[in-house]
Protein backbone atom coordinates (compact mmCIF):
# COMPACT_ATOMS: atom_id res chain seq x y z
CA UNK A 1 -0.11 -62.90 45.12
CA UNK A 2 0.05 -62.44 41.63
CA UNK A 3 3.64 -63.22 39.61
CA UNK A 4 5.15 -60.21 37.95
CA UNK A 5 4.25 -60.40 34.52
CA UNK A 6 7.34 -60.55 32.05
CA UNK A 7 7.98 -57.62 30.02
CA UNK A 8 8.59 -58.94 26.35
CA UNK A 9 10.20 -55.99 24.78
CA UNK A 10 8.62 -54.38 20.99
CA UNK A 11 10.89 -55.08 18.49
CA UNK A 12 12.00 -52.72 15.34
CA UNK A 13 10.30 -54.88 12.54
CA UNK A 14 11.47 -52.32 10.25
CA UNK A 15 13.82 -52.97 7.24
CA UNK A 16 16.72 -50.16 7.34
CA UNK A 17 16.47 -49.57 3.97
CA UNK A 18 12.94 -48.03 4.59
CA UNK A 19 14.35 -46.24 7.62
CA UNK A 20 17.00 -44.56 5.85
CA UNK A 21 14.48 -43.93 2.46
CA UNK A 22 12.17 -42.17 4.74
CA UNK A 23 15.32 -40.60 6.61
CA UNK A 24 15.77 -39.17 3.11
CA UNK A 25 12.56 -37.58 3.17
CA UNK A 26 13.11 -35.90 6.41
CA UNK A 27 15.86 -34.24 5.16
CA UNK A 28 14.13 -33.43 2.01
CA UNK A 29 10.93 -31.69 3.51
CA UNK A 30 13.45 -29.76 6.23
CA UNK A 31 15.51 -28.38 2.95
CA UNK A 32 12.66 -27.74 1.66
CA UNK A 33 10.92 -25.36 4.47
CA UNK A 34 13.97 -23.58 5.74
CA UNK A 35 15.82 -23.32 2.45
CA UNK A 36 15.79 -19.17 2.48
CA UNK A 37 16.99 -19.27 5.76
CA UNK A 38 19.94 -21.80 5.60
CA UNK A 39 21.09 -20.74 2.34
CA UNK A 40 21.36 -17.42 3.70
CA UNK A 41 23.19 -18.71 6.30
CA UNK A 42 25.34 -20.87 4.52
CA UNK A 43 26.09 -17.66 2.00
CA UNK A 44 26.81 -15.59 4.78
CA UNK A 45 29.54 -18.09 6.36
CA UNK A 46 31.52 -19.16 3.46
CA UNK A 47 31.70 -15.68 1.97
CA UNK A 48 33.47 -14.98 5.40
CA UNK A 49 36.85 -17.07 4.20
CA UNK A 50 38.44 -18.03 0.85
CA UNK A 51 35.99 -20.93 0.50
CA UNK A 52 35.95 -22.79 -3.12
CA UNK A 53 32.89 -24.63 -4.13
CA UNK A 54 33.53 -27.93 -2.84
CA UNK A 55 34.53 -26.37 0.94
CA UNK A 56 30.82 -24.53 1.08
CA UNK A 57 28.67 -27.49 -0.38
CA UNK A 58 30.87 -29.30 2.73
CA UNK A 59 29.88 -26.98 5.26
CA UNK A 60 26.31 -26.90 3.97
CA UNK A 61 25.89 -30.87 4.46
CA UNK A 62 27.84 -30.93 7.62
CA UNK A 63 25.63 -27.92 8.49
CA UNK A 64 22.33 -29.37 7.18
CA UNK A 65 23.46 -32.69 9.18
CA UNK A 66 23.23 -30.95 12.68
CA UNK A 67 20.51 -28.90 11.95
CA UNK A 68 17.59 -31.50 11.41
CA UNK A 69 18.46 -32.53 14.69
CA UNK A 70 19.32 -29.52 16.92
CA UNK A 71 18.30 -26.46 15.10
CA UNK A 72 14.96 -24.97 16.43
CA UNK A 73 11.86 -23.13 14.59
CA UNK A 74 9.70 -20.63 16.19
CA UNK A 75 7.77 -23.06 17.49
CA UNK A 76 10.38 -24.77 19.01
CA UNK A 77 10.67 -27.82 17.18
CA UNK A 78 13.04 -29.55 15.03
CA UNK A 79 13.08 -30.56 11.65
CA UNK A 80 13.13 -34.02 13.04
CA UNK A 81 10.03 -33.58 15.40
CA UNK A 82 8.21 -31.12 12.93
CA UNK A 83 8.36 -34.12 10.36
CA UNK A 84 7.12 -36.92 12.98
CA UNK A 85 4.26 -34.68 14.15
CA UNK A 86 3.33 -34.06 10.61
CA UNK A 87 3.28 -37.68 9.16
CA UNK A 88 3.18 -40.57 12.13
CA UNK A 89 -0.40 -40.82 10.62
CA UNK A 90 1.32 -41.54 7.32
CA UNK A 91 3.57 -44.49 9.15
CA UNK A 92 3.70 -47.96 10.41
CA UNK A 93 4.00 -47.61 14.28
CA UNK A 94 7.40 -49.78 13.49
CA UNK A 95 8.56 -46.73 11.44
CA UNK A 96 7.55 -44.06 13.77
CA UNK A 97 9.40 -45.54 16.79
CA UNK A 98 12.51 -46.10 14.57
CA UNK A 99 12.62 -42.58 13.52
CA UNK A 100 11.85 -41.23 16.41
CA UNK A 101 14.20 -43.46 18.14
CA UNK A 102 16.93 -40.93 16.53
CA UNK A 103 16.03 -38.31 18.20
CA UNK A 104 19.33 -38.38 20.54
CA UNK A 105 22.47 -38.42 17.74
CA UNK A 106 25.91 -37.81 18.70
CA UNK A 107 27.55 -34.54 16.91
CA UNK A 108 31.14 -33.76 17.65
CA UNK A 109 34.39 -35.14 16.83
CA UNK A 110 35.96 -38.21 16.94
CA UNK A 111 38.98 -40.25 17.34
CA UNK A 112 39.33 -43.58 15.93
CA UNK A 113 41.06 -45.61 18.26
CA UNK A 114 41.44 -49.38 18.44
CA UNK A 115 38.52 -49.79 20.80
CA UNK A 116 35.96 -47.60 18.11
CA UNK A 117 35.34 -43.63 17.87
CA UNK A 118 36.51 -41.36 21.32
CA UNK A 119 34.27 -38.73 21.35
CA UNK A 120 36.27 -35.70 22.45
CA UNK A 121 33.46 -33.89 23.67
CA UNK A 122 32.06 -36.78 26.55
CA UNK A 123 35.32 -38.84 26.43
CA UNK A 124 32.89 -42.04 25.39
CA UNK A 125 34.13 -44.23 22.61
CA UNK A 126 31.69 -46.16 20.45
CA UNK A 127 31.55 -48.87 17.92
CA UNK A 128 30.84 -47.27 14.42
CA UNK A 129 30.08 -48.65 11.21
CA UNK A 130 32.82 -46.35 9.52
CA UNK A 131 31.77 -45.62 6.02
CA UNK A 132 35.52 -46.00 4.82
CA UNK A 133 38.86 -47.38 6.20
CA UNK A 134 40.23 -45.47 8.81
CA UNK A 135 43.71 -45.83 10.63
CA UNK A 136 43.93 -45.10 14.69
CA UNK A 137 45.20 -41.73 15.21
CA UNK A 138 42.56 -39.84 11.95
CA UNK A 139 39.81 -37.86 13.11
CA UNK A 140 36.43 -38.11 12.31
CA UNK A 141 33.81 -35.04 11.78
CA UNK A 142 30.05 -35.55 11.98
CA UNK A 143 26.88 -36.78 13.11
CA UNK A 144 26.48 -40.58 14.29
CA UNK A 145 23.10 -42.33 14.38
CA UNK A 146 22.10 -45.28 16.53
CA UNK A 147 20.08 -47.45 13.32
CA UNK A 148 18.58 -50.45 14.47
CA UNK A 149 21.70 -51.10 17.25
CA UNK A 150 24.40 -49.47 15.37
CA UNK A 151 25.80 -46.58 15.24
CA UNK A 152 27.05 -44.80 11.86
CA UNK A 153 27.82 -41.45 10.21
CA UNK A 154 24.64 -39.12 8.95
CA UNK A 155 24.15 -38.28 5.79
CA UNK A 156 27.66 -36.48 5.92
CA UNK A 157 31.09 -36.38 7.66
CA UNK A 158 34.62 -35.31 7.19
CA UNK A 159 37.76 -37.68 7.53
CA UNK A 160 41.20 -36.15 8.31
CA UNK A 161 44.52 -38.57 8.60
CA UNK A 162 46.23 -38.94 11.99
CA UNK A 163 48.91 -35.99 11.23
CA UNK A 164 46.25 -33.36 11.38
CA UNK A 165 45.17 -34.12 14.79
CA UNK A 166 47.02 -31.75 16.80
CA UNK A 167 46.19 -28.81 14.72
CA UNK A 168 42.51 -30.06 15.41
CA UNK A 169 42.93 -30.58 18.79
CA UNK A 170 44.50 -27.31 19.36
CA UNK A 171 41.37 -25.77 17.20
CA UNK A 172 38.86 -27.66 18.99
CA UNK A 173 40.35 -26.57 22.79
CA UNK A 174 40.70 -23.25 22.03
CA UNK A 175 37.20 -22.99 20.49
CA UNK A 176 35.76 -25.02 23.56
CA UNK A 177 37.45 -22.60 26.19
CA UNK A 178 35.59 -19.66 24.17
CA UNK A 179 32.13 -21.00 24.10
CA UNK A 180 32.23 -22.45 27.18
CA UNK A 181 31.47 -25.84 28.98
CA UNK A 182 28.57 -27.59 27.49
CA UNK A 183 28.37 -25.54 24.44
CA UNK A 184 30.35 -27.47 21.77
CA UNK A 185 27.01 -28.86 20.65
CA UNK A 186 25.22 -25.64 19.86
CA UNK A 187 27.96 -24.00 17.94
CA UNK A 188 28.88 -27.17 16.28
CA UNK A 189 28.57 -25.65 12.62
CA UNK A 190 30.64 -22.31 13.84
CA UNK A 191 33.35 -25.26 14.88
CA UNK A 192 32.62 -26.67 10.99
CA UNK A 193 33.37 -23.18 9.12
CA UNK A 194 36.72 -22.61 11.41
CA UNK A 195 37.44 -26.25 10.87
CA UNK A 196 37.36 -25.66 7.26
CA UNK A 197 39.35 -22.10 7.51
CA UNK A 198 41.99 -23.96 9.30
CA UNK A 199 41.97 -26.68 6.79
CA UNK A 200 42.59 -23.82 3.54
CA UNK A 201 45.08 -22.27 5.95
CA UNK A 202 46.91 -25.50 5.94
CA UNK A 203 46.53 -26.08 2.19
CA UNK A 204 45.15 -29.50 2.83
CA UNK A 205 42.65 -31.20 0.19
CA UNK A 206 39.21 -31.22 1.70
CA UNK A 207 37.31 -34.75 1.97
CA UNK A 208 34.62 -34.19 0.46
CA UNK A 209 30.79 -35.30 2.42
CA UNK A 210 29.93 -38.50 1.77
CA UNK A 211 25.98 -38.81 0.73
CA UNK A 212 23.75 -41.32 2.92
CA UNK A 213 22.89 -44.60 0.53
C-alpha cells in the first residue's frame, strides 16, 4: 500500500510592500471605473447632514474601503475580483494568491480589549496590527485585512476614545434591530454616514482616515 504523500503547503513568497503597492492599484483602477457613480453617491449622502469637508472625504474612504470588497457591478463582481480577472496574467502566481487571498475582510466595528479587537458584529476578537495606540474601552471603525498572517486596518478607519462607546453602542443596536439579522455588512456605509451624524450631533472632532503606506 502506498504511504500518504505529505502535503508541503505553498508559501506567500511575496514581499508586503508589493502586496500593498499593487493593493494601491486596485483601489486606483476601482476609483477610477465607478467614479460617477460613487461620487454621486457620496454627494448625495453628505448633503443629507451638516457635513464639513473633512466628515465627507471620511465617509468617502470609509465608503470606498467597503466597497472594493462588497459592492457589486452589473456583472456581479467586485472591484476586487474585476481587478484579479483583469490582470492575474499581469502577476506572479505569488501575487495573485496573496491578493486574492483578501477576498474575505472583516468590516464592522470593533472593541479593543486586552485580548485584541471584539468584533461586535460575530462577537470574535482578533489580534490587529493597530495603526496607532489605542486604550481598552475606544472603538475602532473599518475594514481589517488578513496580510501575510496578520490582520490590520484598510486603507482607512476611524478611532473613537472609550467615553463614546455607549452612544455607539446604542447607535449600532438600534441600527442592527432595523436592518435586521445578518445585514450589518451590507449597509455598513449607511451605519458610516449615521455614525458621522451622531458624531456632529455630539460636537466631537472627527479622526480623520488614515491613508494605507
Amino acid at each position: 500500500m502506498k504511504k500518504d504523500r505529505k502535503v508541503i503547503p505553498f508559501p506567500l513568497l511575496v514581499e508586503e510592500s508589493e502586496l500593498l503597492a499593487e493593493l494601491k492599484k486596485l483601489y486606483e483602477q476601482a476609483a477610477l471605473a465607478r467614479s460617477t457613480q460613487w461620487t454621486n453617491y457620496i454627494q448625495e449622502i453628505a448633503s443629507e447632514g451638516t457635513w464639513h469637508l473633512k466628515d465627507a472625504e471620511l465617509f468617502r474612504d470609509l465608503f470606498i474601503d467597503w466597497a472594493v470588497f462588497f459592492e457589486t457591478d452589473e456583472d456581479g463582481m467586485t472591484p476586487h475580483g474585476r481587478y484579479l480577472a483583469d490582470h492575474k496574467a499581469d502577476m506572479s502566481p505569488a501575487l495573485y494568491h496573496a491578493l486574492r487571498g483578501l477576498a474575505v475582510p472583516r468590516c464592522s466595528v470593533f472593541e479593543v480589549t486586552e485580548d485584541g479587537l471584539r468584533d461586535w458584529e460575530t462577537k470574535e476578537t482578533y489580534i490587529v496590527t493597530l495603526p496607532e495606540v489605542r486604550e481598552p474601552g475606544d472603538v475602532m471603525l473599518g475594514k481589517l485585512l488578513d496580510i501575510r498572517g496578520s490582520w490590520r486596518f484598510g486603507s482607512a478607519f476611524l478611532a473613537l476614545p472609550a467615553k463614546m462607546a455607549g452612544n455607539v453602542s446604542d447607535l449600532y443596536v438600534d441600527f442592527t434591530d432595523e436592518v435586521g439579522p445578518g445585514a450589518f455588512l451590507d449597509q455598513f456605509p449607511e451605519f458610516c454616514a449615521e455614525l458621522i451624524d451622531l458624531l456632529l450631533d455630539l460636537e466631537e472632532g472627527i479622526i480623520v482616515p488614515k491613508p494605507l503606506k
